[in-house]
N, C-alpha and C. Protein backbone atom coordinates (compact mmCIF):
# COMPACT_ATOMS: atom_id res chain seq x y z
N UNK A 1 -7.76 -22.65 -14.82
CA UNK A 1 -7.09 -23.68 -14.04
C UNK A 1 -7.24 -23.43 -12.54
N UNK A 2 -6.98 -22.10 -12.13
CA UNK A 2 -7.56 -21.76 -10.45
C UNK A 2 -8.84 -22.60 -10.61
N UNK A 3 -9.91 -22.23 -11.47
CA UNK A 3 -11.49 -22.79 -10.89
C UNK A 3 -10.76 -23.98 -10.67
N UNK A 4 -10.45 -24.72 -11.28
CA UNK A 4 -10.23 -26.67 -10.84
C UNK A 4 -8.94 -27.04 -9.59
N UNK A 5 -8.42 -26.12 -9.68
CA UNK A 5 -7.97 -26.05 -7.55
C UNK A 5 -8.60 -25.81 -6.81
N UNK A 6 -9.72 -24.80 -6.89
CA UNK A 6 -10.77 -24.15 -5.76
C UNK A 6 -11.40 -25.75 -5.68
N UNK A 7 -12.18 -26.42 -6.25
CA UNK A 7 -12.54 -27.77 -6.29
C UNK A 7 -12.14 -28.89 -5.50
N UNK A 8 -11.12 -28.07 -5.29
CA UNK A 8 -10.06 -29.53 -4.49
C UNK A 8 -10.16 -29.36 -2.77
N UNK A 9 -10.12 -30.63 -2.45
CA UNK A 9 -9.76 -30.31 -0.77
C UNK A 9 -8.40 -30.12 -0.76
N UNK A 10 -7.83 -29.28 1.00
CA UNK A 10 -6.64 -29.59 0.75
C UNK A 10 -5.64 -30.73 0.93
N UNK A 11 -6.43 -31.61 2.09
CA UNK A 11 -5.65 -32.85 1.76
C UNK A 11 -5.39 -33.62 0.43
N UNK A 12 -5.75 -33.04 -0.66
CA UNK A 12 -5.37 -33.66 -1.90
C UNK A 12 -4.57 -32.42 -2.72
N UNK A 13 -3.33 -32.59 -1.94
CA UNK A 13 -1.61 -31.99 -2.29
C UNK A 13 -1.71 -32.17 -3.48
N UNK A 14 -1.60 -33.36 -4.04
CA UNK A 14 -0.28 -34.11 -4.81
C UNK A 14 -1.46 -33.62 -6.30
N UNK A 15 -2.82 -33.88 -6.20
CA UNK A 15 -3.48 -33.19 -7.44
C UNK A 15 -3.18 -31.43 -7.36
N UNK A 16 -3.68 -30.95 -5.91
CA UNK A 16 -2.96 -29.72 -6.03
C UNK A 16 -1.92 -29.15 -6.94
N UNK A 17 -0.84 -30.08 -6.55
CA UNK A 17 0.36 -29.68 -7.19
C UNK A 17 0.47 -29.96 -8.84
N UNK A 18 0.05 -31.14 -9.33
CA UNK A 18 -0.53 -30.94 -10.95
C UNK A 18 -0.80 -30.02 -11.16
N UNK A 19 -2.09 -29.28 -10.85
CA UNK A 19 -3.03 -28.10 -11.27
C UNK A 19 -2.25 -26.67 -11.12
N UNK A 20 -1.55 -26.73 -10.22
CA UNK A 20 -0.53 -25.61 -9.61
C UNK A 20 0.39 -25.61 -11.05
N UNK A 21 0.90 -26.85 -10.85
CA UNK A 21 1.67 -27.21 -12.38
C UNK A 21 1.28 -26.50 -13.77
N UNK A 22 0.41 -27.10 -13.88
CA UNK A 22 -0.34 -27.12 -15.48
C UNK A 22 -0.84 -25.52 -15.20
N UNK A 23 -1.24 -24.30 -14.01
CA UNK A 23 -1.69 -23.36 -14.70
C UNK A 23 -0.44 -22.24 -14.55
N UNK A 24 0.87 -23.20 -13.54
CA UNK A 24 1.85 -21.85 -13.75
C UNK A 24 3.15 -22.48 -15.07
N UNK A 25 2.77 -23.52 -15.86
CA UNK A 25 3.76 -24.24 -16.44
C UNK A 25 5.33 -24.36 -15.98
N UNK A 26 4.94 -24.92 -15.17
CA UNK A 26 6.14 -24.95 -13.65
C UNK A 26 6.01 -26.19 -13.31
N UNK A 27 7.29 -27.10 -12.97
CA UNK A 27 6.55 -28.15 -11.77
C UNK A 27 6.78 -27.22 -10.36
N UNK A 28 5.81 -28.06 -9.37
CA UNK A 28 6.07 -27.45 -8.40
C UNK A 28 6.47 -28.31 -7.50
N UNK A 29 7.65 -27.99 -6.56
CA UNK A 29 8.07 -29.18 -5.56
C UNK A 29 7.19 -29.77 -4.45
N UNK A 30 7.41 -30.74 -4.72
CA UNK A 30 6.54 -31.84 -3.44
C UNK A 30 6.49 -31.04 -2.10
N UNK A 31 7.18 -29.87 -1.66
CA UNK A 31 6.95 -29.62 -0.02
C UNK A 31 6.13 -28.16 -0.54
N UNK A 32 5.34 -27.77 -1.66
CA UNK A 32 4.75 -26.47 -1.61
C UNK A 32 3.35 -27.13 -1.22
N UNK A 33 2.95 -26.50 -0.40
CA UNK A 33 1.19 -26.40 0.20
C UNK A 33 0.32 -24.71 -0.07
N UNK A 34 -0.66 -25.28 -0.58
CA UNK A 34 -1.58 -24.46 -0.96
C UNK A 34 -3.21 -24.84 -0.35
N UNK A 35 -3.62 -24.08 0.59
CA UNK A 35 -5.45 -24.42 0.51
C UNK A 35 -6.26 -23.67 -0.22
N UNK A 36 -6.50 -24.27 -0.67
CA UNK A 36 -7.78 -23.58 -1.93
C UNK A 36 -8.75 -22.95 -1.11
N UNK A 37 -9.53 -21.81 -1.83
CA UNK A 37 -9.20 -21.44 -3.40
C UNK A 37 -8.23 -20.49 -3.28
N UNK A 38 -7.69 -20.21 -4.29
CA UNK A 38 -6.75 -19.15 -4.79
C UNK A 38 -7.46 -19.10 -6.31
N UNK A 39 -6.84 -17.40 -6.13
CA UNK A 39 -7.45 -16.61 -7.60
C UNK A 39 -5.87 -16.20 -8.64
N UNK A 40 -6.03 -16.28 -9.79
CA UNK A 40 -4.95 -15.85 -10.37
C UNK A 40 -5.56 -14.88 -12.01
N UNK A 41 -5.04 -14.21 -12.49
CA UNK A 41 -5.56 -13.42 -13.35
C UNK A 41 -5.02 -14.07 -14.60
N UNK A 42 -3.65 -14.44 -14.31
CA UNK A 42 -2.93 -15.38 -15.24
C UNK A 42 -2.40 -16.94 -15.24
N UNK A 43 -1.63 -16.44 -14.06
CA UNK A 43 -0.95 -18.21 -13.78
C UNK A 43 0.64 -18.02 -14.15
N UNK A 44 0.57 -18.14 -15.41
CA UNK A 44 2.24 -18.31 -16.04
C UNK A 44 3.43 -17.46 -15.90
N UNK A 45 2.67 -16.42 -15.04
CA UNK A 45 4.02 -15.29 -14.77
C UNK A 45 4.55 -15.61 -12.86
N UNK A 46 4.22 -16.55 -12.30
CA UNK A 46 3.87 -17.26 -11.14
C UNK A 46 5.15 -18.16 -10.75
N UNK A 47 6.32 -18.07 -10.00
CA UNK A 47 7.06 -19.03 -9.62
C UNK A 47 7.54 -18.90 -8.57
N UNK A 48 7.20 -19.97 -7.55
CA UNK A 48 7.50 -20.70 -6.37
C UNK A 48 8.47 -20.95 -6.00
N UNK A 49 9.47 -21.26 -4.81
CA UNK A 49 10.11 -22.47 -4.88
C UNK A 49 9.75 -23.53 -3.89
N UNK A 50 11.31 -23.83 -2.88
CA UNK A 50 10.32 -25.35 -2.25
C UNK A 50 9.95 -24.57 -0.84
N UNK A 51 8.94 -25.55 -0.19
CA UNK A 51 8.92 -25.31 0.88
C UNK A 51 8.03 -23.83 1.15
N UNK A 52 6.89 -23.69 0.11
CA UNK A 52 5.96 -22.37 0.32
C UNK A 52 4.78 -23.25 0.78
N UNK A 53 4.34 -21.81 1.43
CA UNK A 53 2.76 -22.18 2.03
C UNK A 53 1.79 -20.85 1.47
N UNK A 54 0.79 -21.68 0.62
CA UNK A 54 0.03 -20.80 0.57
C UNK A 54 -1.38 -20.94 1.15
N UNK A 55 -1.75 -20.25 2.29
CA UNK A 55 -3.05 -20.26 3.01
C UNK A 55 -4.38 -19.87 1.67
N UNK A 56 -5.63 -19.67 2.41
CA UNK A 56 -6.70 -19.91 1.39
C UNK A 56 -7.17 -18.38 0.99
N UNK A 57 -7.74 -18.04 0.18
CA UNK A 57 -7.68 -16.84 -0.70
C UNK A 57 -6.94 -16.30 -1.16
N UNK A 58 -5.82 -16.55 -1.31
CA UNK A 58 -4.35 -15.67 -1.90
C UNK A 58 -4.75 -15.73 -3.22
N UNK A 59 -4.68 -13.63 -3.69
CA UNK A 59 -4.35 -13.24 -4.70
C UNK A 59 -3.41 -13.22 -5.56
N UNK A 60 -3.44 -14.21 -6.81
CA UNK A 60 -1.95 -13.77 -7.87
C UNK A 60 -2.37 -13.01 -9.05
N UNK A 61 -2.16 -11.57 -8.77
CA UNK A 61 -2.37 -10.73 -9.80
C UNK A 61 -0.78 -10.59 -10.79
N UNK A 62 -0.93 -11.65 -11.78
CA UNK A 62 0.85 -11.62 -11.99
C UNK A 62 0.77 -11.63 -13.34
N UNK A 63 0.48 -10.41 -14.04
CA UNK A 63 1.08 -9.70 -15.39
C UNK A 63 2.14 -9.30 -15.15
N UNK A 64 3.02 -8.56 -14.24
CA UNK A 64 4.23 -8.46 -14.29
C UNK A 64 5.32 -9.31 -13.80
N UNK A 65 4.72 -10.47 -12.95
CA UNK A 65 5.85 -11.46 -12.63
C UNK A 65 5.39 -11.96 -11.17
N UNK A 66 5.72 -12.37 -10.58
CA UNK A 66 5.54 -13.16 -9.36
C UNK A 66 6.81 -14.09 -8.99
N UNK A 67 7.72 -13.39 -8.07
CA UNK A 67 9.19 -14.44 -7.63
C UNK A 67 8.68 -14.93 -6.25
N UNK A 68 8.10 -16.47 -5.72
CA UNK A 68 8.23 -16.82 -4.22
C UNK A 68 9.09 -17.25 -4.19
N UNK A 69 10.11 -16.79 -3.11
CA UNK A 69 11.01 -17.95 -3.26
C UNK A 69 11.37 -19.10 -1.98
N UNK A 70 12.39 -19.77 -1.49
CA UNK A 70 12.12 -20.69 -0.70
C UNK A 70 11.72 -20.49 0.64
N UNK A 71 10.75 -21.30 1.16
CA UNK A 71 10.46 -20.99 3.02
C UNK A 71 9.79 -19.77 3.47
N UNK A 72 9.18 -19.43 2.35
CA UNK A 72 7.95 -18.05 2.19
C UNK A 72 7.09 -18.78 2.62
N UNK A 73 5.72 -18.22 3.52
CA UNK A 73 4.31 -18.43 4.31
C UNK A 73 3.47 -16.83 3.98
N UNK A 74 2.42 -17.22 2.74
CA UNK A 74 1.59 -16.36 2.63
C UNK A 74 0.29 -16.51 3.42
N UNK A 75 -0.13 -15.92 4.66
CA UNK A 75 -1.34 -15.83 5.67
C UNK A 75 -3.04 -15.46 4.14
N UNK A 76 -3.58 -15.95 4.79
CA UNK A 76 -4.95 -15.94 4.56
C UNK A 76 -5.53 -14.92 3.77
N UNK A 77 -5.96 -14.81 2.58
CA UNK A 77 -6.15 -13.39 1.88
C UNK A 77 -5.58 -12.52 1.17
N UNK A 78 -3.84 -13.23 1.40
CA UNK A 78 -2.42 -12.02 0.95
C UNK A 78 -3.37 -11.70 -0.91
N UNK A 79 -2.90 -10.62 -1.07
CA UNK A 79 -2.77 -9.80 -2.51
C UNK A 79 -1.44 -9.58 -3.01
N UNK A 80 -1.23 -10.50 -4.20
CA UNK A 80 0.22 -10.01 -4.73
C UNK A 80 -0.28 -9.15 -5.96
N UNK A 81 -0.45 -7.95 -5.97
CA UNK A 81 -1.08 -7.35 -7.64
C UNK A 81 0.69 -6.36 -7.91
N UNK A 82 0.75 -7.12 -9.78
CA UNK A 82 2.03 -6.94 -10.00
C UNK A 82 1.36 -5.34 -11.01
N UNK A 83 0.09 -5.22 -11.38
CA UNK A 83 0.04 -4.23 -12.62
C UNK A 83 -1.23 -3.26 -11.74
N UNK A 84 -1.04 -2.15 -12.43
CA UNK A 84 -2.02 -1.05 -11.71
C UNK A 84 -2.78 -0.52 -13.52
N UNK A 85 -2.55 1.18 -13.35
CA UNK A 85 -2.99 1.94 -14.41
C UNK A 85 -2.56 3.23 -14.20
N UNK A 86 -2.27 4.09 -14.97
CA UNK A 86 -1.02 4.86 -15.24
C UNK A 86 -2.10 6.30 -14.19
N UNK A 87 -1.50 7.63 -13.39
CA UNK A 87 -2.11 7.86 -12.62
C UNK A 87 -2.96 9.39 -13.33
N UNK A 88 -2.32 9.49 -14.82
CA UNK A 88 -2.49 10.29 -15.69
C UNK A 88 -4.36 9.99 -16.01
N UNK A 89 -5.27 10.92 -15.38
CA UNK A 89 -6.57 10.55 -15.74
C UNK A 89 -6.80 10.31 -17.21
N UNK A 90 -6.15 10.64 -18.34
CA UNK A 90 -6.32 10.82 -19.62
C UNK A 90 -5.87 9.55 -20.31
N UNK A 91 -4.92 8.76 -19.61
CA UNK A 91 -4.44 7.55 -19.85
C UNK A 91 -5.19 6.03 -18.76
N UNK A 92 -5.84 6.81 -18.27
CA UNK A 92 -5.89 5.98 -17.08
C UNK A 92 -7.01 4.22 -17.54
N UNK A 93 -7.56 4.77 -18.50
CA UNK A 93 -8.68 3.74 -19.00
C UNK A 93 -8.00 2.88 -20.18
N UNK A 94 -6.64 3.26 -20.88
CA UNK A 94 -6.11 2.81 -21.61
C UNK A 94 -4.97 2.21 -21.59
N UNK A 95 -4.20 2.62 -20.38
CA UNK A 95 -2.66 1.90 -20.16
C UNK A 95 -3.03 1.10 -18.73
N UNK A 96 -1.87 0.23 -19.18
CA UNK A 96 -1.65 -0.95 -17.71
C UNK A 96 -0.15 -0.44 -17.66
N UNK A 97 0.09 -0.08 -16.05
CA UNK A 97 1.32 -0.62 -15.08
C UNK A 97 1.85 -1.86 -15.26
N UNK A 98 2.79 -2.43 -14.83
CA UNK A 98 3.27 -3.23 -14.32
C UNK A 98 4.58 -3.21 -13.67
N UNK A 99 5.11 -4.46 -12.62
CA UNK A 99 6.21 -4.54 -12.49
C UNK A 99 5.93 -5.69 -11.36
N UNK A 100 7.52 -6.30 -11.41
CA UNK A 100 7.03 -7.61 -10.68
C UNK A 100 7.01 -7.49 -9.50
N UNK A 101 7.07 -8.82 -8.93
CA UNK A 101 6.77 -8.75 -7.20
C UNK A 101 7.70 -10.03 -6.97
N UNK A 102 9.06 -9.60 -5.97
CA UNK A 102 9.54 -10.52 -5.32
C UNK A 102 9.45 -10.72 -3.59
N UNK A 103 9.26 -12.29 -3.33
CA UNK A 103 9.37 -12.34 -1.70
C UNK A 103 10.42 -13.20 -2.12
N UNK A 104 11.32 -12.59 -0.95
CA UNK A 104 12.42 -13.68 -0.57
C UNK A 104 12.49 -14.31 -0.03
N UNK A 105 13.58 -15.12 0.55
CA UNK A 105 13.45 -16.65 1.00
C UNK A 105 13.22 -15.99 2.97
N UNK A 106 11.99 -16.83 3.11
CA UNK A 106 12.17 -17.44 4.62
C UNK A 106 11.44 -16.14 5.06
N UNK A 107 10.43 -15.01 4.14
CA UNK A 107 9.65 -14.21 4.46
C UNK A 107 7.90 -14.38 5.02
N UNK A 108 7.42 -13.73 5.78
CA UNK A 108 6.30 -13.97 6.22
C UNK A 108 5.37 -13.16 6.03
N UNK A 109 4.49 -13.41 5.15
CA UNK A 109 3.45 -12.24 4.87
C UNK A 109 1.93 -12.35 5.74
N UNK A 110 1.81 -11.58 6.42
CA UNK A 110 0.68 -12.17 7.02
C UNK A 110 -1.00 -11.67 6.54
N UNK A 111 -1.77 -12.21 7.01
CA UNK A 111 -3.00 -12.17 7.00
C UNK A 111 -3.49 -10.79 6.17
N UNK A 112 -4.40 -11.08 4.86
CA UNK A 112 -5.06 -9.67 4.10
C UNK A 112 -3.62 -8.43 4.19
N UNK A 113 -2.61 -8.91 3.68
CA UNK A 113 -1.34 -8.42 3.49
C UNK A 113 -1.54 -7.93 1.93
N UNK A 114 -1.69 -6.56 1.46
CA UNK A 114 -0.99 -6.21 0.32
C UNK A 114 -0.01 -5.86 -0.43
N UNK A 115 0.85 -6.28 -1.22
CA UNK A 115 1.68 -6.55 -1.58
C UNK A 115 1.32 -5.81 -3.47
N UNK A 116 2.25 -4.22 -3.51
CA UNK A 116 1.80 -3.98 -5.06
C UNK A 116 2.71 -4.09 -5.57
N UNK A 117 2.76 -3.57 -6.98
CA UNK A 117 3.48 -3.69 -7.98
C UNK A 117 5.05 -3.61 -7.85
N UNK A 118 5.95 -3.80 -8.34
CA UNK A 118 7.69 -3.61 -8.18
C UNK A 118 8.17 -3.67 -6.93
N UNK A 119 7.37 -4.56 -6.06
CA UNK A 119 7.90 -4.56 -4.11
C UNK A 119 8.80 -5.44 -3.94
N UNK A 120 9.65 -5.94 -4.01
CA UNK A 120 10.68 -6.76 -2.88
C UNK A 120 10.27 -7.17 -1.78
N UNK A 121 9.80 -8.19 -1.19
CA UNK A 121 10.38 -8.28 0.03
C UNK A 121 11.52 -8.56 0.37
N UNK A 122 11.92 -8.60 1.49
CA UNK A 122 13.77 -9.13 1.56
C UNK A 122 13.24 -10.58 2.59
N UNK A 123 14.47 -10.79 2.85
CA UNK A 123 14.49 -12.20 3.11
C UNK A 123 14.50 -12.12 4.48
N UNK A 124 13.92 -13.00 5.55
CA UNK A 124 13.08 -13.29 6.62
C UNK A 124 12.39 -11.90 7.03
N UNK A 125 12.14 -11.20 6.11
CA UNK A 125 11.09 -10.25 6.56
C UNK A 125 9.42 -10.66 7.26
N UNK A 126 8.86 -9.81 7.98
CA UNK A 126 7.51 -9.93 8.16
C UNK A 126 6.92 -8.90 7.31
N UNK A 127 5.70 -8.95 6.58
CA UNK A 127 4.65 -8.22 6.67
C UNK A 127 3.48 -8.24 7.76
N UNK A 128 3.35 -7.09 8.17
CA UNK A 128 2.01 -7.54 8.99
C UNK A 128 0.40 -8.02 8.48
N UNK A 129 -0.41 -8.30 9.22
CA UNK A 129 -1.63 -8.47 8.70
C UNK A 129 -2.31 -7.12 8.48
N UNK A 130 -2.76 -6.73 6.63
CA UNK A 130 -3.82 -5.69 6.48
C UNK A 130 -2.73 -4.67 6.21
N UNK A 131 -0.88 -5.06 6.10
CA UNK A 131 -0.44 -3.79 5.33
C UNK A 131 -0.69 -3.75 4.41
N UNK A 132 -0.28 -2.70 3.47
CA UNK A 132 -0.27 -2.41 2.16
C UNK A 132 1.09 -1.76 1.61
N UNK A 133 1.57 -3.11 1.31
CA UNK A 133 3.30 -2.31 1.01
C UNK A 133 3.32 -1.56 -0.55
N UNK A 134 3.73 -0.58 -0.60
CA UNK A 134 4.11 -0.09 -1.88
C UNK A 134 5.85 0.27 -2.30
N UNK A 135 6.35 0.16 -1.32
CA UNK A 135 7.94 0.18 -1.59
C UNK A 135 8.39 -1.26 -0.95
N UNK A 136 9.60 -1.55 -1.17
CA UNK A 136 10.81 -2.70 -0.61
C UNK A 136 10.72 -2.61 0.63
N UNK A 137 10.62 -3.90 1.10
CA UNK A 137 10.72 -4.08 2.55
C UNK A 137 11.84 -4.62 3.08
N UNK A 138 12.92 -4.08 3.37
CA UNK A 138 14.26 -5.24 3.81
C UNK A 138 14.46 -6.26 4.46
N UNK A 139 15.62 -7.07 4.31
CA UNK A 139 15.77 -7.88 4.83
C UNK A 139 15.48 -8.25 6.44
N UNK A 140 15.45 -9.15 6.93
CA UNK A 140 14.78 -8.75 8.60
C UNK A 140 14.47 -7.90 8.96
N UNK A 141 12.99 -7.21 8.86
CA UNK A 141 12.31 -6.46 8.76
C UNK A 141 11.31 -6.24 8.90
N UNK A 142 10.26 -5.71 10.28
CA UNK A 142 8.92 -5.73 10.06
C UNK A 142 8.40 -4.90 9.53
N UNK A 143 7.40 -4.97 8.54
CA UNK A 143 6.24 -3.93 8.05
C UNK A 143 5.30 -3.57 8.29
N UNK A 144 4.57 -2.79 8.78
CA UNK A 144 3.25 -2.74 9.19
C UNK A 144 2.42 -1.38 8.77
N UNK A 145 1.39 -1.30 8.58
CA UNK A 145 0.32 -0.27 8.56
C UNK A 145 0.22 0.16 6.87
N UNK A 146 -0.94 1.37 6.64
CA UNK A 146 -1.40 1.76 5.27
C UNK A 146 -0.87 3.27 5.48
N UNK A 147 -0.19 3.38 4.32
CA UNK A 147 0.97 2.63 3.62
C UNK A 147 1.94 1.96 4.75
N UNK A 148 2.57 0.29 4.39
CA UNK A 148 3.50 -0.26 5.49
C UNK A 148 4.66 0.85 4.95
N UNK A 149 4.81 1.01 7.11
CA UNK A 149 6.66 1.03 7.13
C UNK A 149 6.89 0.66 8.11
N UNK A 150 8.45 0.30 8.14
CA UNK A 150 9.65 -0.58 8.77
C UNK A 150 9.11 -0.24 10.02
N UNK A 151 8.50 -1.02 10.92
CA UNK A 151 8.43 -0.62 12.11
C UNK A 151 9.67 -1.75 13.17
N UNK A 152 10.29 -1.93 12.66
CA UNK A 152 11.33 -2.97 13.57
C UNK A 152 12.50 -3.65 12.85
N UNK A 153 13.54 -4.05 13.28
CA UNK A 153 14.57 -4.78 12.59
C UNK A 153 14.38 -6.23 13.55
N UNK A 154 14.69 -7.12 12.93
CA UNK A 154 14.63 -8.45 13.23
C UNK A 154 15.86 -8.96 13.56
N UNK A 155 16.55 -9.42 14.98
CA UNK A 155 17.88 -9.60 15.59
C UNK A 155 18.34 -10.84 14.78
């Protein structure tokens, strides 16, 4: 269902939002924007709410879950990967990780932003462009660098 969004321009929302529909079995509200393409591994573990923006290449790696929730802006490239592989070399070819991934409302992830498995964002947080969060990012909160940390509180 991603291939038949990549297809689409983005001035054509309203099919957008069908296809968005039909591959996260979700409706999705009339104010979510997406520019294609976007990649997803699944789709159905994937939920939005109103008022998201998703810029063009955004990763949904969502075996373990995927929470956007309202007045979230994912920048150009973001990676949400919810599952890894266990760090045990002996297991490593045979088990999957997982755990989900929440952004909260009114958060900003910016540009080639990674985002792994069991992260939180909190609500009007920033990520910067090109972190790589592996823990919770709090509420008003900037993140930045590999591995992100809190480099600021938000007044």
């Amino acid at each position: 269902m991603a291939e038949q969004i990549n297809t689409l321009a983005y001035a054509q929302q309203e099919e957008i939002h069908e296809r968005w529909s039909e591959l996260t079995g979700q409706a999705v509200d009339e104010t979510f924007n997406l520019i294609p393409p976007v990649y997803t591994d699944h789709g159905v573990n994937i939920r939005v709410g109103r008022n998201v923006f998703v810029n063009q290449g955004c990763r949904f790696n969502d075996v373990g879950g995927i929470q956007i929730d309202d007045d979230v802006m994912l920048g150009p490239n973001v990676s949400l990967i919810t599952s890894g592989h266990p760090l045990d070399p002996a297991q490593r070819r045979t088990g999957i990780t997982s755990a989900p991934i929440r952004i909260e409302r009114n958060a900003w992830i910016g540009a080639s932003a990674v985002i792994l498995e069991g992260v939180t964002i909190g609500a009007d947080a920033v990520v910067a462009a090109g972190a790589v969060v592996t823990r919770d990012v709090p509420a008003r909160s900037v993140a930045a660098g590999v591995p992100a940390t809190v480099i600021k509180k938000i007044d």
